[in-house]
Protein backbone atom coordinates (compact mmCIF):
# COMPACT_ATOMS: atom_id res chain seq x y z
CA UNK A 1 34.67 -3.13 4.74
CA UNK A 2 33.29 -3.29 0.97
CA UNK A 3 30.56 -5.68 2.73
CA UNK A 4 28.31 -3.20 4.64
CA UNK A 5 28.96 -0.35 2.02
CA UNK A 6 27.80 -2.52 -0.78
CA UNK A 7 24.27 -3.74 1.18
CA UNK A 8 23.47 0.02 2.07
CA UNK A 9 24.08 0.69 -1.36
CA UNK A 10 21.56 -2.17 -2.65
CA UNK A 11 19.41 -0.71 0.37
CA UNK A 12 19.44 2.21 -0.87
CA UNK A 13 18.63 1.80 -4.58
CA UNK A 14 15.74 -0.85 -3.44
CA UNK A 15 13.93 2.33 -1.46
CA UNK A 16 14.76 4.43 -4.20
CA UNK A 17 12.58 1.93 -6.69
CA UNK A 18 10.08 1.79 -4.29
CA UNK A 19 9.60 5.91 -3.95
CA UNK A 20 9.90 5.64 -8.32
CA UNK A 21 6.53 3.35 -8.33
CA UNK A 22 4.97 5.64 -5.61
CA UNK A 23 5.67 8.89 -7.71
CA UNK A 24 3.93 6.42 -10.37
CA UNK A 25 1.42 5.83 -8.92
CA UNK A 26 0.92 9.37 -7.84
CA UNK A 27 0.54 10.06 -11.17
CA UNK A 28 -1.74 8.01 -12.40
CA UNK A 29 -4.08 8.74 -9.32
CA UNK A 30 -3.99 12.55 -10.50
CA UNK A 31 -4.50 11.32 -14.03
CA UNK A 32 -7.04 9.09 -12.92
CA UNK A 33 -8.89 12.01 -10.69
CA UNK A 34 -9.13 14.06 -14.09
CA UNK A 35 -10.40 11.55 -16.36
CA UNK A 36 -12.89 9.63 -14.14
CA UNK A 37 -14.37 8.09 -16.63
CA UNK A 38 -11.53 6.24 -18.31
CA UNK A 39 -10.51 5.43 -14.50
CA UNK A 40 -13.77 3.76 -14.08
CA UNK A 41 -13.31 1.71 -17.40
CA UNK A 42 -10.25 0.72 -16.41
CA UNK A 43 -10.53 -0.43 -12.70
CA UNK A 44 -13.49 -2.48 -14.22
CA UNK A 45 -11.74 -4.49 -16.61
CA UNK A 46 -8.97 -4.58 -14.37
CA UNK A 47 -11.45 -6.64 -11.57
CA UNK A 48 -12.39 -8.80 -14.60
CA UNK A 49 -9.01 -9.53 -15.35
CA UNK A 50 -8.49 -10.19 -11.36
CA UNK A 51 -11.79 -12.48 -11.21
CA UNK A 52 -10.82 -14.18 -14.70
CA UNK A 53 -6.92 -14.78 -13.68
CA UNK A 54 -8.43 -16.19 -9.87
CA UNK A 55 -10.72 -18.18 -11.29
CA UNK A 56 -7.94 -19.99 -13.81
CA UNK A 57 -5.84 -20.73 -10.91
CA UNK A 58 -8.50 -21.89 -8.42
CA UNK A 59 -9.72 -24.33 -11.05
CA UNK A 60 -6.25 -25.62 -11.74
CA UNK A 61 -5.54 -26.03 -8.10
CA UNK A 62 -8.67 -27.55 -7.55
CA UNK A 63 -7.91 -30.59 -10.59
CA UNK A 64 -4.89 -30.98 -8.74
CA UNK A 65 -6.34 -31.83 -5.55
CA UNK A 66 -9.28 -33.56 -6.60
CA UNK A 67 -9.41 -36.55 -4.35
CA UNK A 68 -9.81 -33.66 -1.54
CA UNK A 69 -13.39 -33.70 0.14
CA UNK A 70 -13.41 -29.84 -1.22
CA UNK A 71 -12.92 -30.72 -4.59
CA UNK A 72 -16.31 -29.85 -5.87
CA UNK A 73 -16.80 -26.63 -3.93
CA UNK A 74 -13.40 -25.38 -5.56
CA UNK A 75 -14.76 -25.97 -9.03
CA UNK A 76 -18.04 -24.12 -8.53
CA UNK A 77 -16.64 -21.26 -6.62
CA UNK A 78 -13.45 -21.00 -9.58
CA UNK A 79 -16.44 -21.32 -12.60
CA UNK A 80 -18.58 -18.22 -10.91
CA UNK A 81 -15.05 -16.28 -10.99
CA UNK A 82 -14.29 -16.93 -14.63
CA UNK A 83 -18.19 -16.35 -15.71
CA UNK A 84 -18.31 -12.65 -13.46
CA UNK A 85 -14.67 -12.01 -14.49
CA UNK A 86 -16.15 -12.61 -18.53
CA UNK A 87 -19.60 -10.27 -18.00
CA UNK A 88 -17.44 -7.70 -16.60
CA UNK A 89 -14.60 -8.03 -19.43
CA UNK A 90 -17.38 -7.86 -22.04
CA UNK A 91 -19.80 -5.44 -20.08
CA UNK A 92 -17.66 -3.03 -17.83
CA UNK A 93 -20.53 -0.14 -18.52
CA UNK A 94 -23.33 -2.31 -17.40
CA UNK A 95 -20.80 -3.64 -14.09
CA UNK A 96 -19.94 -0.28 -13.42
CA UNK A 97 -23.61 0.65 -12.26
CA UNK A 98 -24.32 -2.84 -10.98
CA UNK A 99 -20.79 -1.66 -8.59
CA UNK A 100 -21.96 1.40 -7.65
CA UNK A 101 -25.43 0.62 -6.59
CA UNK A 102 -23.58 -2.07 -4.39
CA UNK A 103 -20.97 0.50 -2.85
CA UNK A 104 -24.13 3.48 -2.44
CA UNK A 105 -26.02 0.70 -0.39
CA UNK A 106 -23.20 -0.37 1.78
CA UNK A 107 -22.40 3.20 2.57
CA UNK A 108 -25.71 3.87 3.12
CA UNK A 109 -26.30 0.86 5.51
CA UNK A 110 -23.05 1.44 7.20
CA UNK A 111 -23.33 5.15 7.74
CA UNK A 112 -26.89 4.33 8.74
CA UNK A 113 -25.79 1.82 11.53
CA UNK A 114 -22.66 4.19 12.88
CA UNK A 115 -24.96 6.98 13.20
CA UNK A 116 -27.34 5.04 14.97
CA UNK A 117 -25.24 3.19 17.23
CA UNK A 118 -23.08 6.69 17.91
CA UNK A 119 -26.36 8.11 19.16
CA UNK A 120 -27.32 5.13 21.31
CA UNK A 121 -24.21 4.00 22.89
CA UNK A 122 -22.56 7.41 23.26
CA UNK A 123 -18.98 6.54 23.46
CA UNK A 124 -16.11 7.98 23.93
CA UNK A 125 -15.46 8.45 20.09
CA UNK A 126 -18.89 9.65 20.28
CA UNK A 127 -18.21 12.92 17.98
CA UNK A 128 -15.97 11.13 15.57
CA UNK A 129 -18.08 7.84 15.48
CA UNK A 130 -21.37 10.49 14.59
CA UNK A 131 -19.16 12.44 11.83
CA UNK A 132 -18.43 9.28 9.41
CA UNK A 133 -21.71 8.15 9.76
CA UNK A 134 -23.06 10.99 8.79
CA UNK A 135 -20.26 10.97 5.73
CA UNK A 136 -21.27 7.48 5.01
CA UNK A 137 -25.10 7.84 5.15
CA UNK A 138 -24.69 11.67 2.38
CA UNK A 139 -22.22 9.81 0.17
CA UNK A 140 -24.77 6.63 -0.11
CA UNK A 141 -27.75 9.03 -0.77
CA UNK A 142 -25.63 11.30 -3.43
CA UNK A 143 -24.26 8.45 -5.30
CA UNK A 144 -28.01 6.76 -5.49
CA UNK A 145 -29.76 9.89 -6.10
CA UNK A 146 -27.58 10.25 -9.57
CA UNK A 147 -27.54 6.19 -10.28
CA UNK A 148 -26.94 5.40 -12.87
CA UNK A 149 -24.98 8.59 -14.24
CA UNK A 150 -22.98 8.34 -11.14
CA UNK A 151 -21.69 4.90 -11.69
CA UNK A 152 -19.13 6.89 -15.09
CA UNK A 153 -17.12 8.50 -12.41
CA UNK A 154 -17.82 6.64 -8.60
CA UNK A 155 -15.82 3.70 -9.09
CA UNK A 156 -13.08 5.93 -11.01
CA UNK A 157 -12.95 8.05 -7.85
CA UNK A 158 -12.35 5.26 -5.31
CA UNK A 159 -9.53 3.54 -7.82
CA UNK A 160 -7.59 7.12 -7.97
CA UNK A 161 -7.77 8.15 -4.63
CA UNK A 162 -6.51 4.65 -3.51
CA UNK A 163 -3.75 4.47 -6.08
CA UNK A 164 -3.03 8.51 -5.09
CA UNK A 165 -2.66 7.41 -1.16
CA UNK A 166 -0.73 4.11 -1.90
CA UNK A 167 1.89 5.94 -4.12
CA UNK A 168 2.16 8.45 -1.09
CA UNK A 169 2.79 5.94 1.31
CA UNK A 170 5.60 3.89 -1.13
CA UNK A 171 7.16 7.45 -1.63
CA UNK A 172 7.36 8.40 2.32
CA UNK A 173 8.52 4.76 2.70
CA UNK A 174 10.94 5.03 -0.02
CA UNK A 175 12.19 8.26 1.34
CA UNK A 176 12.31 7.80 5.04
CA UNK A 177 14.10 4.05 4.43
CA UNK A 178 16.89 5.74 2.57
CA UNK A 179 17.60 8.26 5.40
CA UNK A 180 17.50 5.84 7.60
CA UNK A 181 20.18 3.49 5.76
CA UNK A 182 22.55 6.72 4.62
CA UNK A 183 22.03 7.35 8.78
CA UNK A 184 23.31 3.96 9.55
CA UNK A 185 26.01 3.27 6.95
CA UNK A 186 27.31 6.84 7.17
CA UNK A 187 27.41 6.20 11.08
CA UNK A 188 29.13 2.99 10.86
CA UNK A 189 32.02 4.16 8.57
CA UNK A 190 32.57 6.75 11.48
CA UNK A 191 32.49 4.65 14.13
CA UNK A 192 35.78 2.38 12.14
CA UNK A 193 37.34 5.60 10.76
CA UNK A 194 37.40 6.32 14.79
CA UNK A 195 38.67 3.08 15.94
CA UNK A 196 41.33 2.84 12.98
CA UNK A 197 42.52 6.65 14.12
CA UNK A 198 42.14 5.63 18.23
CA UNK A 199 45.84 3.32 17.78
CA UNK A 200 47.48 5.80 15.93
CA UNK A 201 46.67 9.03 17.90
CA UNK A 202 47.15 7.17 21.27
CA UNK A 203 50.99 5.87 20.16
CA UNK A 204 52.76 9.25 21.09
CA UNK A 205 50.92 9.38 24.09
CA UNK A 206 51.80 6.22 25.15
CA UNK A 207 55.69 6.46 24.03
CA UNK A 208 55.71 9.84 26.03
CA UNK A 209 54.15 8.00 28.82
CA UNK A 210 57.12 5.26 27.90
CA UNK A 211 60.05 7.25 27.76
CA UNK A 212 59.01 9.55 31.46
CA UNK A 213 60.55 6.88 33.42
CA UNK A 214 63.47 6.64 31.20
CA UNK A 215 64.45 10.11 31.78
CA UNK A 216 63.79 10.22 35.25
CA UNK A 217 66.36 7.74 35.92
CA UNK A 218 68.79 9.40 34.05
């Protein structure tokens, strides 16, 4: 009986952790939001940690395998991530614009191409389909109409929003799992607190049932 109590206990204390680093990361989403700039800084030398770390490994794995056909590919491709993951280390200003001119043009290509394609194909997600386009093609056009001022607060922008939804989504996981396991455990101690009583309350019954005969025949 201790068995099932114990894992809905470590159940529950696992989703609790996992709504804690949600409310975390809540926070420093909000946090990031309201200092964009320092947000920006640090998702950039975070990516050059990212690239410099990936590139480490891949050229480690890669002298471990190096009778494979791939051998030199691995080393070239694990050199250009430790060489981008040291610019952006030492110049996370200068990778911040170089960032956002990339993200402005893809939004502007891609909200370019959806609105095009909504209006030519007409679809049934026609409306939809037409309004992020449209999103895609004014956010591409803002952010390069302010390059390269916009490239102190873009990148900070995407990294808080994405931290703010993540830590939502650990916190309604972390929430709804516990329910679910207090649901489960709390319905399987009824269920053996029902069969344990089902013996005792049917015993009278059944020595009443018992002793009718008896006293018939008497």
């Amino acid at each position: 009986m201790t068995g099932p109590a114990q894992e809905g206990r470590k159940l529950r204390r696992s989703f609790g952790w996992l709504a804690a680093l949600g409310v975390i990361l809540v926070i420093a989403g909000i946090v990031g939001l309201v200092y964009t700039g320092l947000a920006t800084l640090t998702s950039m030398l975070l990516f050059g940690w990212l690239l410099l770390v990936g590139g480490l490994v891949g050229l480690f794995q890669a002298v471990e395998s190096r009778g494979s056909s791939s051998f030199w590919l691995s080393v070239v491709v694990a050199a250009l991530n430790i060489a981008a993951g040291v610019v952006v280390i030492r110049h996370p200003e200068g990778s911040a614009e170089a960032l956002s001119m990339f993200a402005a043009l893809l939004f502007l290509t891609g909200g370019l191409f959806r609105l095009v394609g909504s209006l030519v194909v007409r679809g049934p997600q026609f409306g939809w389909t037409l309004l992020q386009g449209a999103f895609g093609l004014l956010l591409g056009i803002l952010v390069l109409a302010n390059w390269p001022e916009s490239s102190r607060y873009v990148l900070g922008v995407f990294f808080s929003l994405a931290l703010l939804f993540d830590g939502l989504g650990l916190i309604a996981i972390g929430v709804g799992g516990r329910r679910i396991v207090e649901m489960v455990t709390d319905g399987g101690q009824g269920g053996e607190a029902g069969e344990a009583a089902g013996p005792a309350s049917a015993g009278p019954s059944e020595r009443s049932s018992e002793e009718g005969p008896d006293r018939s025949k008497n």
